[in-house]
C-alpha atoms as a PDB file:
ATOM      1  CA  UNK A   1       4.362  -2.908  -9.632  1.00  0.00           C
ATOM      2  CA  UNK A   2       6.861  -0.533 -11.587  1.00  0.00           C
ATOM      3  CA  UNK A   3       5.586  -1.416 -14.968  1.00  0.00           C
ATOM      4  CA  UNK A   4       2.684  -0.464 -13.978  1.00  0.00           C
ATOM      5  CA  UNK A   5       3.357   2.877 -12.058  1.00  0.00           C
ATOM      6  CA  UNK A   6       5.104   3.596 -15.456  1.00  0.00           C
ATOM      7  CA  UNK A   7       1.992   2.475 -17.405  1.00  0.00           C
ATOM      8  CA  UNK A   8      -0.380   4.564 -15.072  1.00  0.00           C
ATOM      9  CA  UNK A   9       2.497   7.833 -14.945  1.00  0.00           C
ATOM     10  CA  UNK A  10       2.749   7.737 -18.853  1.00  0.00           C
ATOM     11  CA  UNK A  11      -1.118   8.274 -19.018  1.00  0.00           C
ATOM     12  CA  UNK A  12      -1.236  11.163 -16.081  1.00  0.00           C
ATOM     13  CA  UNK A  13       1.080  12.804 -18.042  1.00  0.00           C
ATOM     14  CA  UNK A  14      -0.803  12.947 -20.838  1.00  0.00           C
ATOM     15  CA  UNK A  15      -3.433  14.484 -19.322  1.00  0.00           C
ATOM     16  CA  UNK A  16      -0.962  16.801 -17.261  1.00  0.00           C
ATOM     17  CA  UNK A  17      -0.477  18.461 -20.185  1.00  0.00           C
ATOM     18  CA  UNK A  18      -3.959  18.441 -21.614  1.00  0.00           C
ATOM     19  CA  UNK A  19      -5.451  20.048 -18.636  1.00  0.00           C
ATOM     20  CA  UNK A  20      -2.777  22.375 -18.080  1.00  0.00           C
ATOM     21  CA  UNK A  21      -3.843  26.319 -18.644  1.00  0.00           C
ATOM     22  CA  UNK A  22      -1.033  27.081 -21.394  1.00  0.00           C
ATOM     23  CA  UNK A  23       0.104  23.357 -22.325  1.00  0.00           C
ATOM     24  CA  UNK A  24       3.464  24.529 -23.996  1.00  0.00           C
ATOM     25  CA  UNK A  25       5.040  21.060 -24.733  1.00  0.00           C
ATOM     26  CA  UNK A  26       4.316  18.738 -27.238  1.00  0.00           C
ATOM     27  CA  UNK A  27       5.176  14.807 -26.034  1.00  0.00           C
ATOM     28  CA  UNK A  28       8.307  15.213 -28.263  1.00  0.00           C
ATOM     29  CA  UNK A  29       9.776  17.967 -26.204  1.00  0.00           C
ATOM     30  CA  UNK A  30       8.398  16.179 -22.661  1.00  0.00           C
ATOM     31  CA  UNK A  31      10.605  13.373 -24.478  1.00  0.00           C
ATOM     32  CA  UNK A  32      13.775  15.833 -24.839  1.00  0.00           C
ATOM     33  CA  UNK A  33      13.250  17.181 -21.402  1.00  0.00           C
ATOM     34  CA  UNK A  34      13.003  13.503 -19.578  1.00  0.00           C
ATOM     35  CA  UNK A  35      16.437  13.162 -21.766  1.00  0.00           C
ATOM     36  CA  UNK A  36      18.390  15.912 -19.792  1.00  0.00           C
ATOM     37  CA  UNK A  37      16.889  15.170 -16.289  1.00  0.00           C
ATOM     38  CA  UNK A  38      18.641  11.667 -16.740  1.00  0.00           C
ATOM     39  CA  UNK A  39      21.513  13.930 -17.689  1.00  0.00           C
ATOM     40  CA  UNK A  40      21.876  16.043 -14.675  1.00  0.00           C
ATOM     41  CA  UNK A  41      20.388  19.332 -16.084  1.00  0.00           C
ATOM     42  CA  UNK A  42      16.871  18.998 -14.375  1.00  0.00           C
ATOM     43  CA  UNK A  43      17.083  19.143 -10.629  1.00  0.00           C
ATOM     44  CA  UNK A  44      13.834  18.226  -9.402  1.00  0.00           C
ATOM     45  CA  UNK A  45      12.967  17.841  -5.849  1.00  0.00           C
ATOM     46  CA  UNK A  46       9.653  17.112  -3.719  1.00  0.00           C
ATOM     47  CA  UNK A  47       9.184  18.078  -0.338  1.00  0.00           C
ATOM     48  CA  UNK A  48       9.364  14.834   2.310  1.00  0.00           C
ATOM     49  CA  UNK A  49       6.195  14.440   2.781  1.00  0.00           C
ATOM     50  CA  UNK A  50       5.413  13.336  -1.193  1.00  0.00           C
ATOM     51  CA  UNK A  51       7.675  10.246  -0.035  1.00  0.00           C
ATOM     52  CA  UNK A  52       5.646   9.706   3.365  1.00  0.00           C
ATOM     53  CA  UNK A  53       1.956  10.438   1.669  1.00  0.00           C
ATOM     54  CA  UNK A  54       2.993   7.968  -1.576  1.00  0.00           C
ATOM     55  CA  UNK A  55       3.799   5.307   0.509  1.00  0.00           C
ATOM     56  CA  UNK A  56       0.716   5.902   2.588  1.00  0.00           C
ATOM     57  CA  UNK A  57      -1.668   6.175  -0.300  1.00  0.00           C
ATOM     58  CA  UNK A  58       0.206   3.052  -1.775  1.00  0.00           C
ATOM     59  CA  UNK A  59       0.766   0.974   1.071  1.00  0.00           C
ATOM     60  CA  UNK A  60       4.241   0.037   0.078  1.00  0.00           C
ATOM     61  CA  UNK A  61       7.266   1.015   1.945  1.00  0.00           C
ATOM     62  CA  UNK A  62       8.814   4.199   1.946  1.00  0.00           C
ATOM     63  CA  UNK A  63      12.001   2.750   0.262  1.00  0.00           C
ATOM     64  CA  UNK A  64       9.329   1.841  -2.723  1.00  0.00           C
ATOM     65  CA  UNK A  65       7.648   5.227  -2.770  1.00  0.00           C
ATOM     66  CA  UNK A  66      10.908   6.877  -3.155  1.00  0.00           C
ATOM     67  CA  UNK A  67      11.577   4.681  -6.517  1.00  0.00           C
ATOM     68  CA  UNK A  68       8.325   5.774  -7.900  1.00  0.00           C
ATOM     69  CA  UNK A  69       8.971   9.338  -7.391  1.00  0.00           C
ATOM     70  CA  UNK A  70      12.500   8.442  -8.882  1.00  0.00           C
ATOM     71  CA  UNK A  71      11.244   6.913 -12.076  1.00  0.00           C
ATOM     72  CA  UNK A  72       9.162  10.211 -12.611  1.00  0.00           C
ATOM     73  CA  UNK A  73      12.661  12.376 -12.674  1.00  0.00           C
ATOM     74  CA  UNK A  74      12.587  13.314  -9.123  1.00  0.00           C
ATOM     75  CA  UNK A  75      16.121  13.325  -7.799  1.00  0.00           C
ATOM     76  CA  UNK A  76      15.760  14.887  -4.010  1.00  0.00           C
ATOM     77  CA  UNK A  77      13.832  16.143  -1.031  1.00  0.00           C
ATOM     78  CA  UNK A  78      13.742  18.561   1.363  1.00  0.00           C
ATOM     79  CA  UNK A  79      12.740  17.911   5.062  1.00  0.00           C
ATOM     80  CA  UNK A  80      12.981  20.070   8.117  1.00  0.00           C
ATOM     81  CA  UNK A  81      15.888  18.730  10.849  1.00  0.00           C
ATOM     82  CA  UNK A  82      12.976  17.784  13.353  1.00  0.00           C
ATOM     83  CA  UNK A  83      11.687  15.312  11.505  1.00  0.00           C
ATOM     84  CA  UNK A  84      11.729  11.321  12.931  1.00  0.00           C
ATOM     85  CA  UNK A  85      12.187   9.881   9.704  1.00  0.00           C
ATOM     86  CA  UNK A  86      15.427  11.077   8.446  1.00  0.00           C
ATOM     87  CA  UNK A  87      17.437   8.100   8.169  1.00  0.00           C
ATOM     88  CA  UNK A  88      14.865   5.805   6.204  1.00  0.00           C
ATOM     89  CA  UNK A  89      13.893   8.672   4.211  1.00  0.00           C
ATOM     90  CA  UNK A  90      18.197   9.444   3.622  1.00  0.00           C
ATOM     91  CA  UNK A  91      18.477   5.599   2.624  1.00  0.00           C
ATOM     92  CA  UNK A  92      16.045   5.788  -0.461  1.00  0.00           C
ATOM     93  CA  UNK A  93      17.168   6.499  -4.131  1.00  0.00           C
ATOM     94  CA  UNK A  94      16.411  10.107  -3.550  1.00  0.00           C
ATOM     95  CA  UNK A  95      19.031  12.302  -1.563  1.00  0.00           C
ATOM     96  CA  UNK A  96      18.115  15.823   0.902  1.00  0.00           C
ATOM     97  CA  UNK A  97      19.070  18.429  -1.071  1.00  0.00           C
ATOM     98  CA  UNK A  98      17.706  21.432   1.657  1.00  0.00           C
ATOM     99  CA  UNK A  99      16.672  21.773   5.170  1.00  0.00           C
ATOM    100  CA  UNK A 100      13.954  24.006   6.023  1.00  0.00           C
ATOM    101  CA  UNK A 101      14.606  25.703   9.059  1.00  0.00           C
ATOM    102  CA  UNK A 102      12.724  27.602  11.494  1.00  0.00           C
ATOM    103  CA  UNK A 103      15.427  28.730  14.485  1.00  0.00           C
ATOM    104  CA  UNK A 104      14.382  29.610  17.927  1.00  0.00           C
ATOM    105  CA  UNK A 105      16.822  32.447  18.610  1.00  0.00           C
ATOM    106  CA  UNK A 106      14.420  34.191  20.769  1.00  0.00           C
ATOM    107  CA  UNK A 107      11.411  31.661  21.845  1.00  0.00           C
ATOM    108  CA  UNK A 108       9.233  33.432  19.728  1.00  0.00           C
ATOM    109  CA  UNK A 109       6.944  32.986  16.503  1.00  0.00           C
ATOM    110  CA  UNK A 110       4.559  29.926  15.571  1.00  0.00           C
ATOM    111  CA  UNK A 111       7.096  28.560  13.780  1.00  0.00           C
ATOM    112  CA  UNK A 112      10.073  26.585  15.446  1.00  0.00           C
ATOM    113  CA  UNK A 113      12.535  23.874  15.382  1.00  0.00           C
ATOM    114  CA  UNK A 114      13.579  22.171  18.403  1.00  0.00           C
ATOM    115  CA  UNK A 115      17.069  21.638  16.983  1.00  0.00           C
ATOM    116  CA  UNK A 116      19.405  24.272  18.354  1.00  0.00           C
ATOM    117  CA  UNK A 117      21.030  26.053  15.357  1.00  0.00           C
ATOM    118  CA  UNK A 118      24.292  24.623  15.569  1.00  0.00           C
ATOM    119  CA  UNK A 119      22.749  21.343  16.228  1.00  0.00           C
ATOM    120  CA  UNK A 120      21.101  21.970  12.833  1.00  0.00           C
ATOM    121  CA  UNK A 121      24.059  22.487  11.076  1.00  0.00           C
ATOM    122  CA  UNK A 122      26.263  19.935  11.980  1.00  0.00           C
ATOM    123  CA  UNK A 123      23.003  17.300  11.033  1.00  0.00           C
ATOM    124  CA  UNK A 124      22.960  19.106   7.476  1.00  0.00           C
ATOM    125  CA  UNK A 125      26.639  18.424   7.574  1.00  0.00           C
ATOM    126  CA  UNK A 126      26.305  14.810   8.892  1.00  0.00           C
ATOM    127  CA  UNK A 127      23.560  13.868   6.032  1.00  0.00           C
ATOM    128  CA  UNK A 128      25.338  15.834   3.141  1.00  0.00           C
ATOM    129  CA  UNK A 129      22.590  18.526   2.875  1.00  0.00           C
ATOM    130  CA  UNK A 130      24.219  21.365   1.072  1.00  0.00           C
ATOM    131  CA  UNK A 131      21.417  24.439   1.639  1.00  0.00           C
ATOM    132  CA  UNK A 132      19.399  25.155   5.480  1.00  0.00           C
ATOM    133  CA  UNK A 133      16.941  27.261   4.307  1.00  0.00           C
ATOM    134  CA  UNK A 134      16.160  29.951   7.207  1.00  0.00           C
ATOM    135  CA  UNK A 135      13.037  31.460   8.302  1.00  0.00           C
ATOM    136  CA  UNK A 136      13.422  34.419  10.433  1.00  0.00           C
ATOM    137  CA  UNK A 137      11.307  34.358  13.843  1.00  0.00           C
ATOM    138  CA  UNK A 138       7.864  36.448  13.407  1.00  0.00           C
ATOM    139  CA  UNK A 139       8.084  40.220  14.713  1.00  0.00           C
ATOM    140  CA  UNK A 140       6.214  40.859  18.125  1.00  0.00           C
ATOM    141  CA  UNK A 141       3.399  42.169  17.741  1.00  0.00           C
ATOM    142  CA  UNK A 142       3.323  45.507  18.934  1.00  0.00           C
ATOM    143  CA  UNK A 143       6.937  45.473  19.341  1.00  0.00           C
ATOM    144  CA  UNK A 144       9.962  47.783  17.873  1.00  0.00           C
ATOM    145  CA  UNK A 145      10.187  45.758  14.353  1.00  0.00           C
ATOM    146  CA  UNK A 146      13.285  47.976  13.475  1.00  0.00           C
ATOM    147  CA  UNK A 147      15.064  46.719  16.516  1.00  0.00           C
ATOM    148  CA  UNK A 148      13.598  43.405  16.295  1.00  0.00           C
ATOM    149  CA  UNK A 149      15.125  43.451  12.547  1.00  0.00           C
ATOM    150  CA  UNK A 150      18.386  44.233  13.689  1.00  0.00           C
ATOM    151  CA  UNK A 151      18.601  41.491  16.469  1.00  0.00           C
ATOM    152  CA  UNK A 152      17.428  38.902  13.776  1.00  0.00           C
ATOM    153  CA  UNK A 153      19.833  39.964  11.074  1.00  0.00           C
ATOM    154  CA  UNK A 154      22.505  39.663  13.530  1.00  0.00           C
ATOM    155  CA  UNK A 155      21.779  36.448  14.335  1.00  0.00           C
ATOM    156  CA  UNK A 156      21.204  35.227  10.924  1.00  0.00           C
ATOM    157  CA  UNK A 157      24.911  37.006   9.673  1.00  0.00           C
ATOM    158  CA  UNK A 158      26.473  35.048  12.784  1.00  0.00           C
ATOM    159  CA  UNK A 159      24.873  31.782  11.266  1.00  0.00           C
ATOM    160  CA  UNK A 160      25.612  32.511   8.022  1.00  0.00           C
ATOM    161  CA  UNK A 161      29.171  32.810   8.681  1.00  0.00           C
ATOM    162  CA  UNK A 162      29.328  29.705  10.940  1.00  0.00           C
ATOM    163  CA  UNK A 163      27.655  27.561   8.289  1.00  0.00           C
ATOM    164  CA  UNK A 164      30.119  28.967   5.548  1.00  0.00           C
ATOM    165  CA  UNK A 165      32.737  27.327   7.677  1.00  0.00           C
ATOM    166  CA  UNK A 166      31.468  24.585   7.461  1.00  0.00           C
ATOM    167  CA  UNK A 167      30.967  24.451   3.881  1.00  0.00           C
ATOM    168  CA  UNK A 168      26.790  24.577   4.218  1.00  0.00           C
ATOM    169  CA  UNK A 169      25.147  27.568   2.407  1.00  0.00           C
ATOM    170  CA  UNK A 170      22.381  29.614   4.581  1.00  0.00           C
ATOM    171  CA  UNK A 171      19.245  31.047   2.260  1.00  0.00           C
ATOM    172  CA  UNK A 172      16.410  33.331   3.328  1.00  0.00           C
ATOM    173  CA  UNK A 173      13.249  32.668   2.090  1.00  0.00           C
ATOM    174  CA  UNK A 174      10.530  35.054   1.494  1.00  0.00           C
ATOM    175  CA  UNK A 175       7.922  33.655   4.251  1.00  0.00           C
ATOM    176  CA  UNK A 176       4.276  34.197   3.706  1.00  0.00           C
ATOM    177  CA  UNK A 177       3.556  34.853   7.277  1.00  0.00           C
ATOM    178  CA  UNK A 178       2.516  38.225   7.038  1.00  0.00           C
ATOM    179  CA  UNK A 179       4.125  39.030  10.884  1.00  0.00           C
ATOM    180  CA  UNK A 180       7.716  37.367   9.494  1.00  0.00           C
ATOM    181  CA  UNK A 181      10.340  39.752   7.783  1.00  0.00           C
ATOM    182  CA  UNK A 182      10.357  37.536   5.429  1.00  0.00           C
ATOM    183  CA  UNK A 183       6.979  38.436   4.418  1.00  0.00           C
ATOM    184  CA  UNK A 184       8.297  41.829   3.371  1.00  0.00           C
ATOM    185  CA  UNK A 185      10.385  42.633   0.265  1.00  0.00           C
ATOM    186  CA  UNK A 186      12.093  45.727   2.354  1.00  0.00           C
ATOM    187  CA  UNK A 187      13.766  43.084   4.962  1.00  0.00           C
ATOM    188  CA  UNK A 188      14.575  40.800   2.111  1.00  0.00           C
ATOM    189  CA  UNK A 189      16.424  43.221   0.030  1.00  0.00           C
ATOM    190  CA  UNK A 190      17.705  44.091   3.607  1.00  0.00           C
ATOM    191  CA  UNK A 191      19.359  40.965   4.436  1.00  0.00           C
ATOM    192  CA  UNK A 192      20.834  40.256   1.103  1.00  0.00           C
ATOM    193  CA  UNK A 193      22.377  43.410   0.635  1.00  0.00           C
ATOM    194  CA  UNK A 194      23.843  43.539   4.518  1.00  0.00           C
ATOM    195  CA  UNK A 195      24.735  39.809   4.170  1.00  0.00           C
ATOM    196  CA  UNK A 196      26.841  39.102   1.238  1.00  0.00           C
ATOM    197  CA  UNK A 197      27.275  35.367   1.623  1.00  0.00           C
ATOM    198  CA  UNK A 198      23.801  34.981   2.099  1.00  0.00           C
ATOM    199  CA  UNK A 199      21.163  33.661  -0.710  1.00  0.00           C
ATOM    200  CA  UNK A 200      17.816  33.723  -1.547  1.00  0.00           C
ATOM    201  CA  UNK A 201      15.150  30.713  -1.501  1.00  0.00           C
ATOM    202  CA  UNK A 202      12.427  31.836  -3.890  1.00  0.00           C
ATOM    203  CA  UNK A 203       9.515  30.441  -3.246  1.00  0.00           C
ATOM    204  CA  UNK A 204       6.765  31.104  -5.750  1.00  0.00           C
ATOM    205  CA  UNK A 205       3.400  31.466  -3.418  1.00  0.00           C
ATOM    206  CA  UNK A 206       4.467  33.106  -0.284  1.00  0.00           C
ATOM    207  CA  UNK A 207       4.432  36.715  -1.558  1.00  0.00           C
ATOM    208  CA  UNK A 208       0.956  35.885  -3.034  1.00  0.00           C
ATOM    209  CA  UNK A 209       0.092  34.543   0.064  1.00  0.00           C
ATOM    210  CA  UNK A 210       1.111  37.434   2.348  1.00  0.00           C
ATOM    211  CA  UNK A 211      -1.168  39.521   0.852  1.00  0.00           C
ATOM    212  CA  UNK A 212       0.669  42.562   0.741  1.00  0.00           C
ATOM    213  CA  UNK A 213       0.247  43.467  -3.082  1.00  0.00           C
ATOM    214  CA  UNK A 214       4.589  42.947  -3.456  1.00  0.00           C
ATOM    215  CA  UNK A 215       5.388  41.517  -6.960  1.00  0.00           C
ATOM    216  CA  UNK A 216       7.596  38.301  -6.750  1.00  0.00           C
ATOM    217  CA  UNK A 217       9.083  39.502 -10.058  1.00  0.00           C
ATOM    218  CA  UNK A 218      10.605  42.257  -8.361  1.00  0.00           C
ATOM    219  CA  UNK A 219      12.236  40.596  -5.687  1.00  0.00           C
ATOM    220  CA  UNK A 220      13.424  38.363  -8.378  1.00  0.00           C
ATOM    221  CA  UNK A 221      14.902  41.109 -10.571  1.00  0.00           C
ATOM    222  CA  UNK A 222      16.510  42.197  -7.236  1.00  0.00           C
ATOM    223  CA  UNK A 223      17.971  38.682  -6.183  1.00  0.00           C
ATOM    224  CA  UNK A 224      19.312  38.356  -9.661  1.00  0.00           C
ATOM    225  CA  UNK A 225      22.625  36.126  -8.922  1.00  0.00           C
ATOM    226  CA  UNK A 226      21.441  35.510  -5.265  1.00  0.00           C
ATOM    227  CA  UNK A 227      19.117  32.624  -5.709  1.00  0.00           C
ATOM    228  CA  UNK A 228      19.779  28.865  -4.844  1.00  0.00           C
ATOM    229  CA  UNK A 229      16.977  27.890  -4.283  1.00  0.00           C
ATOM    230  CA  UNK A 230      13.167  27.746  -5.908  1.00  0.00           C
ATOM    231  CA  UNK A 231      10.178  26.307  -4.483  1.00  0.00           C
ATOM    232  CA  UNK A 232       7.010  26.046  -6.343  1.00  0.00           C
ATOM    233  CA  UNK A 233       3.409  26.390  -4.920  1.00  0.00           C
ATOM    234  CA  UNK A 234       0.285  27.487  -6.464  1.00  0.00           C
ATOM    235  CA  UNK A 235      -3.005  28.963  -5.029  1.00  0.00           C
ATOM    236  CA  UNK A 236      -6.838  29.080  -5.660  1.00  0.00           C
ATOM    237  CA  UNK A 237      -7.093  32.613  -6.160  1.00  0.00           C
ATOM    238  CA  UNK A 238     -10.664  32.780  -4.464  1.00  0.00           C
ATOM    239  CA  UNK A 239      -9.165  31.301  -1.006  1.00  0.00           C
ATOM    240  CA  UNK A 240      -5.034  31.974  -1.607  1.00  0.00           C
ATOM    241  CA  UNK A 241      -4.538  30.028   1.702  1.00  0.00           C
ATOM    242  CA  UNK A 242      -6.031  27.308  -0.448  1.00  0.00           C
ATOM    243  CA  UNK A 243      -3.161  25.148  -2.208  1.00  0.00           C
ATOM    244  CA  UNK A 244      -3.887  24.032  -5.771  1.00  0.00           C
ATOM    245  CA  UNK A 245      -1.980  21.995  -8.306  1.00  0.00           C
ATOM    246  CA  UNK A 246       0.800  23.373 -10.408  1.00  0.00           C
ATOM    247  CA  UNK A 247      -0.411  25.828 -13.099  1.00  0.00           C
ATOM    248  CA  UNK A 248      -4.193  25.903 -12.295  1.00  0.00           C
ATOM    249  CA  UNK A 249      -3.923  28.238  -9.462  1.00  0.00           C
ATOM    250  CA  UNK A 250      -3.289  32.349  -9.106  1.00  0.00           C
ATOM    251  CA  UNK A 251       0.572  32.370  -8.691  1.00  0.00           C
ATOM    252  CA  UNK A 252       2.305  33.043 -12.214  1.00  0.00           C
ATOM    253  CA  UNK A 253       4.369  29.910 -11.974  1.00  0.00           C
ATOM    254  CA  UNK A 254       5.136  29.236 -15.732  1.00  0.00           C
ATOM    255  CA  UNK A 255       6.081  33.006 -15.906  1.00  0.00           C
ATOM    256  CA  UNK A 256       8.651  32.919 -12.943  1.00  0.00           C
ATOM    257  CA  UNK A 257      10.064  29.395 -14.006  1.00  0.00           C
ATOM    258  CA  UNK A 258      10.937  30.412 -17.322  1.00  0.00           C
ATOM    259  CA  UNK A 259      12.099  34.145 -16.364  1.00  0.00           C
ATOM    260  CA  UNK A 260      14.685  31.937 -13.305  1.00  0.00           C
ATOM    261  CA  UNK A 261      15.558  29.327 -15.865  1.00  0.00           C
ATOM    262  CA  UNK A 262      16.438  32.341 -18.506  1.00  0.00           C
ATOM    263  CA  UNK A 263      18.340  33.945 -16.563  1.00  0.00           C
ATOM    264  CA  UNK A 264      20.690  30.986 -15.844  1.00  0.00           C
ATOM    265  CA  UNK A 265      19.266  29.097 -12.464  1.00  0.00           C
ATOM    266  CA  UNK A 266      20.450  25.488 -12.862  1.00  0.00           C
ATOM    267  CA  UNK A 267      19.561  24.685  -9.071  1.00  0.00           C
ATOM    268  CA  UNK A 268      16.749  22.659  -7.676  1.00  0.00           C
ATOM    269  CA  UNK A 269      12.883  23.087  -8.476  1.00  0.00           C
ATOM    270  CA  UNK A 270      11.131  21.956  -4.937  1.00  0.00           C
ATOM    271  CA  UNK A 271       7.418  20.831  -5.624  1.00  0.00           C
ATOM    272  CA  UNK A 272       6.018  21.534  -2.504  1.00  0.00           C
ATOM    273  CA  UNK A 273       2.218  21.034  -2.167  1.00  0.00           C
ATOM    274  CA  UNK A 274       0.709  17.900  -3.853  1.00  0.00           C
ATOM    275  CA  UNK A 275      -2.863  18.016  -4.289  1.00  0.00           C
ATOM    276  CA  UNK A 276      -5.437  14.840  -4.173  1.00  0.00           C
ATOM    277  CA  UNK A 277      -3.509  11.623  -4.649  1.00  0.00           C
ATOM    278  CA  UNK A 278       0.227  12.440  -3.994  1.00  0.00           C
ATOM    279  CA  UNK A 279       1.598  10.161  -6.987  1.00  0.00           C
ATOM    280  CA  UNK A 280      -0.777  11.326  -9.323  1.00  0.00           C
ATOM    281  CA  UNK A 281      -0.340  14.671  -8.999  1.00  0.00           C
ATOM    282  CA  UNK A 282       3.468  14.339  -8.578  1.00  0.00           C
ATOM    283  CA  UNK A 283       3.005  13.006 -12.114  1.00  0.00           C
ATOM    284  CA  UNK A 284       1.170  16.077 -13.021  1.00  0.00           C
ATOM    285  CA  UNK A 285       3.185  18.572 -11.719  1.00  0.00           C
ATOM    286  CA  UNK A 286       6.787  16.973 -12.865  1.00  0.00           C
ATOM    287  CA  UNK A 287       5.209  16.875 -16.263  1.00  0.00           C
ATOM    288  CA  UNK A 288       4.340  20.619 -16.306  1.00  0.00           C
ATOM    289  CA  UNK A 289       7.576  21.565 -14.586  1.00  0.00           C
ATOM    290  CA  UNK A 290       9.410  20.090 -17.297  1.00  0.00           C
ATOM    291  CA  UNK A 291       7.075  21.149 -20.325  1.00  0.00           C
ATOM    292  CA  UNK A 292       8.043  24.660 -18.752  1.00  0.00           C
ATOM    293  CA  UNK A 293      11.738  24.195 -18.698  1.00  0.00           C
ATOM    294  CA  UNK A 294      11.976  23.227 -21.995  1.00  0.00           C
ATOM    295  CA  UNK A 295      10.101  25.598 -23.778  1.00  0.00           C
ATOM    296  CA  UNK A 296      12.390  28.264 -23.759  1.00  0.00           C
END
């Protein structure tokens, strides 16, 4: 069965490459760049539910799912702290590397955990996951957002100190949700400047996907230093709510990985949207990650 995932992987990769939009690896640097992810130097993560939907798609267990996404150079995974599966998916080859976290500080937004923040933390601590991403709750709508700001950076400078204690590093991630802070490049240069321990979880779509016209570049110019995290996504530029594979879609992926990796990022990249058959296009997307990485 792995001989032949390896078989079938060498041949998506292939065409990875063909059918990306600016192919910028020859096999021979692919080669070089499969060399230093055995080495440590390419951190390359998928979120859980590549493990879950491989194993579905597959029909093998989730143990075995986790080995294919190993052989392709994928190292880790990030899950949210709700999720049922944690220990099987924390006994594969592949360790968490990030929780994504949506608290419920005030019972409001459509996105929460369940977990209790402190909960949360000690869990992260428990499995040995070293980031908790945080989303900020959602504004109200019609409400005081300045107020509501300062209530949610309060909280978030409480947790950030609690979860320093505990050795566990707290990131804000620039949301999508148009009603979130986080949505907003004025409340994310906002919370890194008033929090200094905190850092930043780039993720590559959600400005795009809020709609507001911000440039990612600048927030990354701004969080120079500050990021531990990236997250890639791409978008059909027609429909941006629309997720499409890595490098065919609207967000200027290639352009942000290289500008992060240039500037000295030697964190995790988190694939986080796989696109027609999971494996497959976990093949595809590793392939251009890495064709990206090392053609600086």
């Amino acid at each position: 069965m792995k001989k032949k995932a390896m078989l079938f992987a060498a041949a998506v990769v292939a065409a990875a490459l063909a059918g990306c939009k600016n192919p910028s690896a020859e096999p021979a640097r692919l080669e070089t760049a499969a060399v230093r992810a055995e080495g440590g130097e390419l951190r390359i993560s998928v979120f859980a539910k590549f493990i879950r939907q491989t194993a579905a798609e597959r029909n093998i267990p989730l143990a075995e799912a986790a080995d294919l996404l190993y052989d392709l150079g994928v190292r880790g995974f990030d899950c949210g702290p709700d999720e049922t599966d944690l220990d099987a998916l924390c006994a594969t080859k592949l360790k968490p590397i990030n929780f994504y976290y949506f608290p419920n500080w005030f019972g409001r937004g459509a996105w929460v955990d369940k977990t209790p923040p402190a909960e949360c933390l000690k869990l992260a601590k428990k499995l040995g996951i070293p980031r908790i991403m945080v989303v900020p709750p959602d504004f109200t709508e019609g409400g005081d957002e300045e107020a509501e700001f300062k209530e949610i950076l309060a909280r978030l400078k409480a947790y950030v100190a609690d979860a320093k204690a505990m050795g566990v590093t707290i990131t804000v991630e620039d949301f999508g949700g148009t009603a979130n802070p986080g949505s907003s490049i004025k409340y994310l240069k906002r919370f890194l400047a008033e929090i200094p321990d905190l850092r930043f979880a780039l993720d590559t779509g959600n400005l795009y996907y809020a709609g507001r016209g911000e440039s990612i570049f600048e927030m990354l110019e701004h969080a120079k230093g500050r990021i531990a995290h990236v997250h890639l996504k791409d978008q059909k530029p027609e429909a941006n709510r629309t997720y499409e594979t890595l490098g065919l879609g609207a967000v200027p992926n290639e352009a942000i990985v290289k500008r992060v990796n240039a500037a000295g990022y030697d964190g995790w990249y988190t694939l986080e949207n796989p696109v027609g058959d999971t494996y497959t296009d976990t093949v595809r997307q590793v392939a251009v990650l890495k064709s990206w990485l090392n053609g600086k």
